[in-house]
N, C-alpha and C. Protein backbone atom coordinates (compact mmCIF):
# COMPACT_ATOMS: atom_id res chain seq x y z
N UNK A 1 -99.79 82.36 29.57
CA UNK A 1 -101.14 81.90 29.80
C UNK A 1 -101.40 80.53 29.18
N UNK A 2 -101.11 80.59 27.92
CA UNK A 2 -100.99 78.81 27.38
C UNK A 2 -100.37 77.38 28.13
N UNK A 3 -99.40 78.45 28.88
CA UNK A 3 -98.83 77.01 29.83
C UNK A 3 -99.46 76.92 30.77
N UNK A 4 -100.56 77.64 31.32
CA UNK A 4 -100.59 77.73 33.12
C UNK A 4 -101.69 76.91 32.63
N UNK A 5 -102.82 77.21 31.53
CA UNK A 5 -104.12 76.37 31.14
C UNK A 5 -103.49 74.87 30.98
N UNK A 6 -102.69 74.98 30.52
CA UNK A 6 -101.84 73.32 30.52
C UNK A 6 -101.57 72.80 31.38
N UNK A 7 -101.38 73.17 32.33
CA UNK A 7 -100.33 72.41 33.38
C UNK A 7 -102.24 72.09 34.02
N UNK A 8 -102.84 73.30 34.45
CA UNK A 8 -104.09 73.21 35.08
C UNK A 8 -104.60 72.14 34.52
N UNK A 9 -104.82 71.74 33.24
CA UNK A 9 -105.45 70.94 32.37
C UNK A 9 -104.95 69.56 32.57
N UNK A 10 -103.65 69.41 32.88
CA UNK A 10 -102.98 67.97 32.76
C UNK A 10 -102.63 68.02 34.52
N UNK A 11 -102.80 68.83 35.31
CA UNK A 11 -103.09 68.52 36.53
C UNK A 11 -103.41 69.57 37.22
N UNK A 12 -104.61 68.71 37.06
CA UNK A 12 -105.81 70.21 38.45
C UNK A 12 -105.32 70.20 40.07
N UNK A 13 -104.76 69.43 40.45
CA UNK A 13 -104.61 69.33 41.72
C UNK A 13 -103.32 70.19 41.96
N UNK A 14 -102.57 70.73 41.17
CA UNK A 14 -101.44 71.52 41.69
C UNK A 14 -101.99 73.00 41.37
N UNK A 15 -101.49 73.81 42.33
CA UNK A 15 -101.18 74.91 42.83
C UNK A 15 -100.86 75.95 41.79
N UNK A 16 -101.25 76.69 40.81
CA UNK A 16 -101.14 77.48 39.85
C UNK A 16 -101.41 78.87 40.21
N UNK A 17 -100.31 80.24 40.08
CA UNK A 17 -100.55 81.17 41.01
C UNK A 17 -100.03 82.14 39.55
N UNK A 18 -100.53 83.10 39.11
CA UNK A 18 -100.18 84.01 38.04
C UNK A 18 -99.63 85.07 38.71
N UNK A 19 -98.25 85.62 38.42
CA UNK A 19 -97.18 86.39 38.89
C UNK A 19 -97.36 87.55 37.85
N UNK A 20 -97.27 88.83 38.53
CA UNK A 20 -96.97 90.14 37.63
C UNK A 20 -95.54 89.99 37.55
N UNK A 21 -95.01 90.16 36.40
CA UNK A 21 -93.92 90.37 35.94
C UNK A 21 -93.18 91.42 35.47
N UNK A 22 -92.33 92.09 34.99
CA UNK A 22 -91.61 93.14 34.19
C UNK A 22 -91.43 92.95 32.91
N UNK A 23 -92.13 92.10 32.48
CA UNK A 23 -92.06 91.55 30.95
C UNK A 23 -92.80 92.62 29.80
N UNK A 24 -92.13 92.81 28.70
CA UNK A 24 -93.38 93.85 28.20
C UNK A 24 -93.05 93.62 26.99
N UNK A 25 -94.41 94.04 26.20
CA UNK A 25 -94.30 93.91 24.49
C UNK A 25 -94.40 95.87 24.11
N UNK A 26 -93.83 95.62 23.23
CA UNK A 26 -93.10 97.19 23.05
C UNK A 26 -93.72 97.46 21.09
N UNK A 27 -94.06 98.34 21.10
CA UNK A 27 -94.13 98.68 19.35
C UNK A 27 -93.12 99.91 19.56
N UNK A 28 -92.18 99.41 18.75
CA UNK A 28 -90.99 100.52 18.68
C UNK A 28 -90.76 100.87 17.29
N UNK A 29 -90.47 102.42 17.17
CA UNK A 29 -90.72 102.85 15.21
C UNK A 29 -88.99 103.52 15.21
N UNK A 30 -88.06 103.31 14.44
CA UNK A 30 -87.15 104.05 13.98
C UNK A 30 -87.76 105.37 13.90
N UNK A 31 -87.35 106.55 14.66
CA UNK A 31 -87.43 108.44 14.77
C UNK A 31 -86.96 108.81 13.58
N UNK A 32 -85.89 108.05 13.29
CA UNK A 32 -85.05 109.00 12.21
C UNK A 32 -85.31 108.22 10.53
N UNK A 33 -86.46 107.19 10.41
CA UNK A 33 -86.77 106.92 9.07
C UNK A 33 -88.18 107.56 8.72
N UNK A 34 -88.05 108.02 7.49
CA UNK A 34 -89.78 108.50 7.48
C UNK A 34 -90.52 107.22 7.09
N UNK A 35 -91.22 107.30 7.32
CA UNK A 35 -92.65 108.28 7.89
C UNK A 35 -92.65 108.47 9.27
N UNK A 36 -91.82 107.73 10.17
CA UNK A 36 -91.77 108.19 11.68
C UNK A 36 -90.75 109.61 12.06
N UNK A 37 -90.10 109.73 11.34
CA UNK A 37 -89.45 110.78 11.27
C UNK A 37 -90.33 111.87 11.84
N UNK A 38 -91.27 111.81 11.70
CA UNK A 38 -92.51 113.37 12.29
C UNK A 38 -93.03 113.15 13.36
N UNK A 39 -92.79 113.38 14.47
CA UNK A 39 -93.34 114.02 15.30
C UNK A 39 -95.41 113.63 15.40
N UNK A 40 -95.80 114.02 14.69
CA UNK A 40 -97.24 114.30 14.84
C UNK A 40 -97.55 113.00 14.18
N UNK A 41 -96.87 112.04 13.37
CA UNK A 41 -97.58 110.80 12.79
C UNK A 41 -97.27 109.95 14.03
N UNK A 42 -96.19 109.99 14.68
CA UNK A 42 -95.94 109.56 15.52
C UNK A 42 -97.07 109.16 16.53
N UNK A 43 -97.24 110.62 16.81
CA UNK A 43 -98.55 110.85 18.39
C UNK A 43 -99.64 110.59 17.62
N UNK A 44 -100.23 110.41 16.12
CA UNK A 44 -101.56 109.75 15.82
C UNK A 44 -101.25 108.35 15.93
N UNK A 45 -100.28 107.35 15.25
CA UNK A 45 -99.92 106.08 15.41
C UNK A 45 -100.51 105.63 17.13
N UNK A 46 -99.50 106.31 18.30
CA UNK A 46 -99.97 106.52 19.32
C UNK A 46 -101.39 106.36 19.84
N UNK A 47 -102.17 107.33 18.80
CA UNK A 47 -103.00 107.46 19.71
C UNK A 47 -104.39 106.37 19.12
N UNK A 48 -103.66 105.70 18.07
CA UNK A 48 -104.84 105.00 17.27
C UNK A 48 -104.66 103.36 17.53
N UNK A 49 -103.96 103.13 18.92
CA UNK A 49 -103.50 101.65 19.33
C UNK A 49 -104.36 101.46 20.54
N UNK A 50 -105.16 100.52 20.38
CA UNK A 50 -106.14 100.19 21.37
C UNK A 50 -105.20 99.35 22.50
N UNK A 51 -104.48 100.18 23.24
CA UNK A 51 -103.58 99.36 24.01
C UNK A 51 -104.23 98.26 24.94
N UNK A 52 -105.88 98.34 25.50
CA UNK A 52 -106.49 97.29 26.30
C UNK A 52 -106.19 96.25 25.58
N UNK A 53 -106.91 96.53 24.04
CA UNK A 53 -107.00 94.96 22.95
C UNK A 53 -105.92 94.13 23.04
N UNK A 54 -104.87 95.30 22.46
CA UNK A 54 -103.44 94.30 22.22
C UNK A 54 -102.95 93.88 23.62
N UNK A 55 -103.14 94.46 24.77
CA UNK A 55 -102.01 93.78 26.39
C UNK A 55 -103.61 92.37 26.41
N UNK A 56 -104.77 92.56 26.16
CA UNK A 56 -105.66 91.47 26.26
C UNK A 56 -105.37 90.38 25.44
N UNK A 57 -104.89 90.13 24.05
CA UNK A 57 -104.85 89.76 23.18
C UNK A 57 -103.11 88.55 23.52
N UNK A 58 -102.51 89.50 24.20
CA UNK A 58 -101.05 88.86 23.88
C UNK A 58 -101.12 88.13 25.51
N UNK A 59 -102.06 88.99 26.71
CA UNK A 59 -102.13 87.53 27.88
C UNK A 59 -103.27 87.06 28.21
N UNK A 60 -104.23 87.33 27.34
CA UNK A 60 -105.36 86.52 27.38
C UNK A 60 -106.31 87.21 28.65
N UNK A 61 -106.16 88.61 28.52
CA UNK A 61 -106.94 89.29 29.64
C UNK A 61 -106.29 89.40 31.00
N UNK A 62 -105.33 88.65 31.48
CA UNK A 62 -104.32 89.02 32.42
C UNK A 62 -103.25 89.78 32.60
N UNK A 63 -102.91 90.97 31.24
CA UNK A 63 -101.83 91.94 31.65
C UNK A 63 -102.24 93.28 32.08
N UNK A 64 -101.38 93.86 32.16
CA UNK A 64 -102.00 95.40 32.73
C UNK A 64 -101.17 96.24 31.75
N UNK A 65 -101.84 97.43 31.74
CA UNK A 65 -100.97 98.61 30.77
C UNK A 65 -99.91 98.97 31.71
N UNK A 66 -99.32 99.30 31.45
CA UNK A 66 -98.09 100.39 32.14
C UNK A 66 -97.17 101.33 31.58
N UNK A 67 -96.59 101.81 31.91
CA UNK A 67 -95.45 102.92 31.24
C UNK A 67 -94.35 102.38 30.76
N UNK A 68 -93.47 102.87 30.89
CA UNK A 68 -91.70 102.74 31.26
C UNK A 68 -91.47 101.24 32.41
N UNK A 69 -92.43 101.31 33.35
CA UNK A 69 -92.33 100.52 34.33
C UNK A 69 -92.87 99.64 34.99
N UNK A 70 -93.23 98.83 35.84
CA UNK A 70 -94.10 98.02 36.03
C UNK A 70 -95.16 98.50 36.69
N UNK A 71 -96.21 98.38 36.16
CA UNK A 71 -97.51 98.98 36.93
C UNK A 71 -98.09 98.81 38.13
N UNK A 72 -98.58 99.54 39.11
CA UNK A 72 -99.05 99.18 40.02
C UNK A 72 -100.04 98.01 40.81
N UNK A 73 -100.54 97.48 41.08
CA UNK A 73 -99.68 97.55 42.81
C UNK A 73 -98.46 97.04 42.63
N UNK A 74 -98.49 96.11 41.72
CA UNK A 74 -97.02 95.44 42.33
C UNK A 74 -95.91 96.47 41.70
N UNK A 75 -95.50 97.06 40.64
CA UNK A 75 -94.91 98.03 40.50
C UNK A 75 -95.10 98.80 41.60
N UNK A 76 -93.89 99.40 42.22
CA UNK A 76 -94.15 100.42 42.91
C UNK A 76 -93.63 101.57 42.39
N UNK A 77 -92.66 101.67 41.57
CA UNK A 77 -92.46 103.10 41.14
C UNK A 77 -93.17 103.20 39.80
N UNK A 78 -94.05 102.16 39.36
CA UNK A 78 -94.79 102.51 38.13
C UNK A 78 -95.66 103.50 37.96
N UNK A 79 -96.71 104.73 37.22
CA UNK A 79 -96.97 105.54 36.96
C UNK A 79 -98.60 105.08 37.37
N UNK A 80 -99.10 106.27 38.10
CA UNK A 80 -100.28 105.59 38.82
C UNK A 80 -101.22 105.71 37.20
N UNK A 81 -102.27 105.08 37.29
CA UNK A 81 -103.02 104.89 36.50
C UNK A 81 -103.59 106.15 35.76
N UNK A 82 -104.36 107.63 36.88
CA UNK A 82 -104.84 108.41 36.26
C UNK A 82 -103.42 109.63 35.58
N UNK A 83 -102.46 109.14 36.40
CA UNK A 83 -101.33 110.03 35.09
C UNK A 83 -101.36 109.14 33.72
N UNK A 84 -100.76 107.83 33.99
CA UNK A 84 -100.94 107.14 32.42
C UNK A 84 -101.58 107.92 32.12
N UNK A 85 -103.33 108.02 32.24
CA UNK A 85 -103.91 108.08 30.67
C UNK A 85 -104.01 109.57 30.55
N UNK A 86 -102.98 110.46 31.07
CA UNK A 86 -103.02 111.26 30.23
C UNK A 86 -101.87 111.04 28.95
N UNK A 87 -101.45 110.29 28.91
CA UNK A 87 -100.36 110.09 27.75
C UNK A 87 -101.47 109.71 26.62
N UNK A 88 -101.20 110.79 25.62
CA UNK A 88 -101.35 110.09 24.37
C UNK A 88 -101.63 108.55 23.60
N UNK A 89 -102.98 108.39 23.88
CA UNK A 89 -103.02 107.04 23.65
C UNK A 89 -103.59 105.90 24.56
N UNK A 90 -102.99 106.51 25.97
CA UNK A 90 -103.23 106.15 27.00
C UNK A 90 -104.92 105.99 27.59
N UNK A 91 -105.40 106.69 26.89
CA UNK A 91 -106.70 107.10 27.97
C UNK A 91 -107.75 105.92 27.40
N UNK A 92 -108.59 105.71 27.68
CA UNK A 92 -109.35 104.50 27.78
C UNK A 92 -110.67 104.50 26.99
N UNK A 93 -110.72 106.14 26.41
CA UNK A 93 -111.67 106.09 25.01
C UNK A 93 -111.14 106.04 24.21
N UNK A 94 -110.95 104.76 23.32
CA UNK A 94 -110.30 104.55 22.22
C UNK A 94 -110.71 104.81 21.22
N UNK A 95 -112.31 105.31 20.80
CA UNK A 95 -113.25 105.97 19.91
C UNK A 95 -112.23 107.87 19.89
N UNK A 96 -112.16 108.12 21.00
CA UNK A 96 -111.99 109.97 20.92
C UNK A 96 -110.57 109.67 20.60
N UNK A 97 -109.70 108.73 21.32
CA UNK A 97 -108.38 108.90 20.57
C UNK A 97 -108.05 108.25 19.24
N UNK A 98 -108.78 107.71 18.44
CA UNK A 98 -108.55 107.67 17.09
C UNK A 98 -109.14 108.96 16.49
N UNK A 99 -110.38 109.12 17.24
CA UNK A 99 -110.83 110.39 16.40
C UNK A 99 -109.84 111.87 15.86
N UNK A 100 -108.92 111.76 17.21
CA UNK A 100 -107.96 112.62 17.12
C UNK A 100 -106.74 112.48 16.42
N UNK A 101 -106.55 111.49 16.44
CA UNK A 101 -105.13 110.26 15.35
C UNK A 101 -105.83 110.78 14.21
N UNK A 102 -106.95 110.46 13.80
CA UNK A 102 -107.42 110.91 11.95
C UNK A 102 -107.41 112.43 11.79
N UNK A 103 -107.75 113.19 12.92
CA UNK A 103 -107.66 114.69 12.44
C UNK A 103 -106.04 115.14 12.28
N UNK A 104 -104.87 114.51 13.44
CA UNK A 104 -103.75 114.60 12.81
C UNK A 104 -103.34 114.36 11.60
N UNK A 105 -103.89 113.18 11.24
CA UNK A 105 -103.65 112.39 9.88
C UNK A 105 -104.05 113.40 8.75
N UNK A 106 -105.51 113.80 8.88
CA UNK A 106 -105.55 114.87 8.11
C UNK A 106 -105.14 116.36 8.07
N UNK A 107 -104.58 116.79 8.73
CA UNK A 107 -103.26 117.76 8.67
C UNK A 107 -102.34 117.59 8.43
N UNK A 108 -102.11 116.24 8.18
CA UNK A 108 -100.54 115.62 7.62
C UNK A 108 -100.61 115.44 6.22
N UNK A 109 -102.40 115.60 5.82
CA UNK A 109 -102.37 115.78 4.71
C UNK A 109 -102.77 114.05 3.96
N UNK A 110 -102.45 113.47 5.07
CA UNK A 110 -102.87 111.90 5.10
C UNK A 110 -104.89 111.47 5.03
N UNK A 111 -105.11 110.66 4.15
CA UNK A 111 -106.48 110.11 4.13
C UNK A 111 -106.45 108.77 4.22
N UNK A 112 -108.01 108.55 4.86
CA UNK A 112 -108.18 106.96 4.77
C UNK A 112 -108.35 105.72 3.39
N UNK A 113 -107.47 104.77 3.37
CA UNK A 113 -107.11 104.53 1.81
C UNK A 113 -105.69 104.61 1.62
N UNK A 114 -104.98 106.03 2.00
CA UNK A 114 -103.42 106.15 1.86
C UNK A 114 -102.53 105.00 2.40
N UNK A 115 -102.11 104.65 1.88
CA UNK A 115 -101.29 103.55 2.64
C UNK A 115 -99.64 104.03 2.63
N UNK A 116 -99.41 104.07 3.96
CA UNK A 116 -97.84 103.53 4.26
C UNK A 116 -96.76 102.62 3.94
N UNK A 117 -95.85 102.87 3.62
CA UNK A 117 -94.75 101.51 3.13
C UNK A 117 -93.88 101.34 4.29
N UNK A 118 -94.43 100.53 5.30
CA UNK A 118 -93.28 100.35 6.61
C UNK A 118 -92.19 99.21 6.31
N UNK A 119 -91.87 98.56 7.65
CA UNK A 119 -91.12 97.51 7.62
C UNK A 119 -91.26 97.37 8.74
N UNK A 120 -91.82 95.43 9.14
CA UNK A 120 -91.87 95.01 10.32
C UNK A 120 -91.13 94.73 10.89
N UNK A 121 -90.43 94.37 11.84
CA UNK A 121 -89.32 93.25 12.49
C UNK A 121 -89.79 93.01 13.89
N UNK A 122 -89.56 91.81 14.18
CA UNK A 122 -89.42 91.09 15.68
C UNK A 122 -88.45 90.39 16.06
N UNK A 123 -88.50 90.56 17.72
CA UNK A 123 -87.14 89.78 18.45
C UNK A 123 -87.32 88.19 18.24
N UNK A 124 -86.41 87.82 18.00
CA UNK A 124 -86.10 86.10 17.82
C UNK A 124 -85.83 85.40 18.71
N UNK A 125 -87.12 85.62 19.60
CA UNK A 125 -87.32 84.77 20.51
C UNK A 125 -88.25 83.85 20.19
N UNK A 126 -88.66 82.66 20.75
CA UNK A 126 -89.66 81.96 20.54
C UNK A 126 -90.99 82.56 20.88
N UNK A 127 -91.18 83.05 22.29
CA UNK A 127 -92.83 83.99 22.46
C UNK A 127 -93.09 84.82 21.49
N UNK A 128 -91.95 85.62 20.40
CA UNK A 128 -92.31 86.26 19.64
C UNK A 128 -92.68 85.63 18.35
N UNK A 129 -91.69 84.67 18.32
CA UNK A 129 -92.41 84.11 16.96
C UNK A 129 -93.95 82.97 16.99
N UNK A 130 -93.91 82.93 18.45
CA UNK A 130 -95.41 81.84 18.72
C UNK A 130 -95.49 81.87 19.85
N UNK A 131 -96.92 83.03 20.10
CA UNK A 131 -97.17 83.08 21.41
C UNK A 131 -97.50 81.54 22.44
N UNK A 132 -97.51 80.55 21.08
CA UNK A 132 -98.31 79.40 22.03
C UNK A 132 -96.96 78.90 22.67
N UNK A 133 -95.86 79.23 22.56
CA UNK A 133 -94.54 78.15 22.77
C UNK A 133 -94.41 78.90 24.21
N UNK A 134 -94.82 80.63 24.93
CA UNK A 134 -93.92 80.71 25.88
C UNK A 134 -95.50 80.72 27.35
């Protein structure tokens, strides 16, 4: 999105057409280190990610959610919309699915305040290290 406002910007007269792509940003947790190790922190993590914000956030209101695959229309074997949101996380009240992420949390015995000791990492690409470069 930073380049297409650019090019538009340094010349309006050309032809600028935004392409769905297969490109995707992924939050991926090691299964086998704890605290992901469980199952149920897992599906609250899940379900407490405002996936609109972040796909809005990383193309500036031009991406779409999807699965495994590329989303529809132009995906064609992508997962129609009203299956998505039954996935965990998926569904589009992001108020009821945190609500449900904290009641896991508190059966895990987890409160608000507790803090986690993770570890971040990203791919070493340039879009990852600065969305403005891709």
């Amino acid at each position: 999105m930073p380049l297409l406002k650019d090019v538009k910007t340094q010349a309006p007269e050309a032809i600028c057409e935004l392409r769905t792509n297969n490109g995707t940003s992924n939050l991926l947790v090691n299964r086998d280190k704890p605290p992901f190790d469980n199952a149920d922190l897992r599906k609250a993590f899940a379900l407490a990610i405002d996936r609109k914000a972040f796909v809005d956030i990383l193309t500036e209101g031009q991406g779409k959610i999807g699965g495994a695959m590329l989303p529809p229309p132009e995906g064609l074997w992508g997962m129609p919309p009203e299956m998505l949101q039954t996935l965990p996380g998926f569904g589009p009240d992001v108020a009821k699915n945190r609500a449900e992420a904290r009641e896991i949390m508190k059966k895990l015995g987890l409160w608000p305040g507790q803090k986690a000791r993770v570890k971040v990492s990203a791919r070493n690409v340039p879009s990852f290290r600065d969305r403005r470069s891709s």
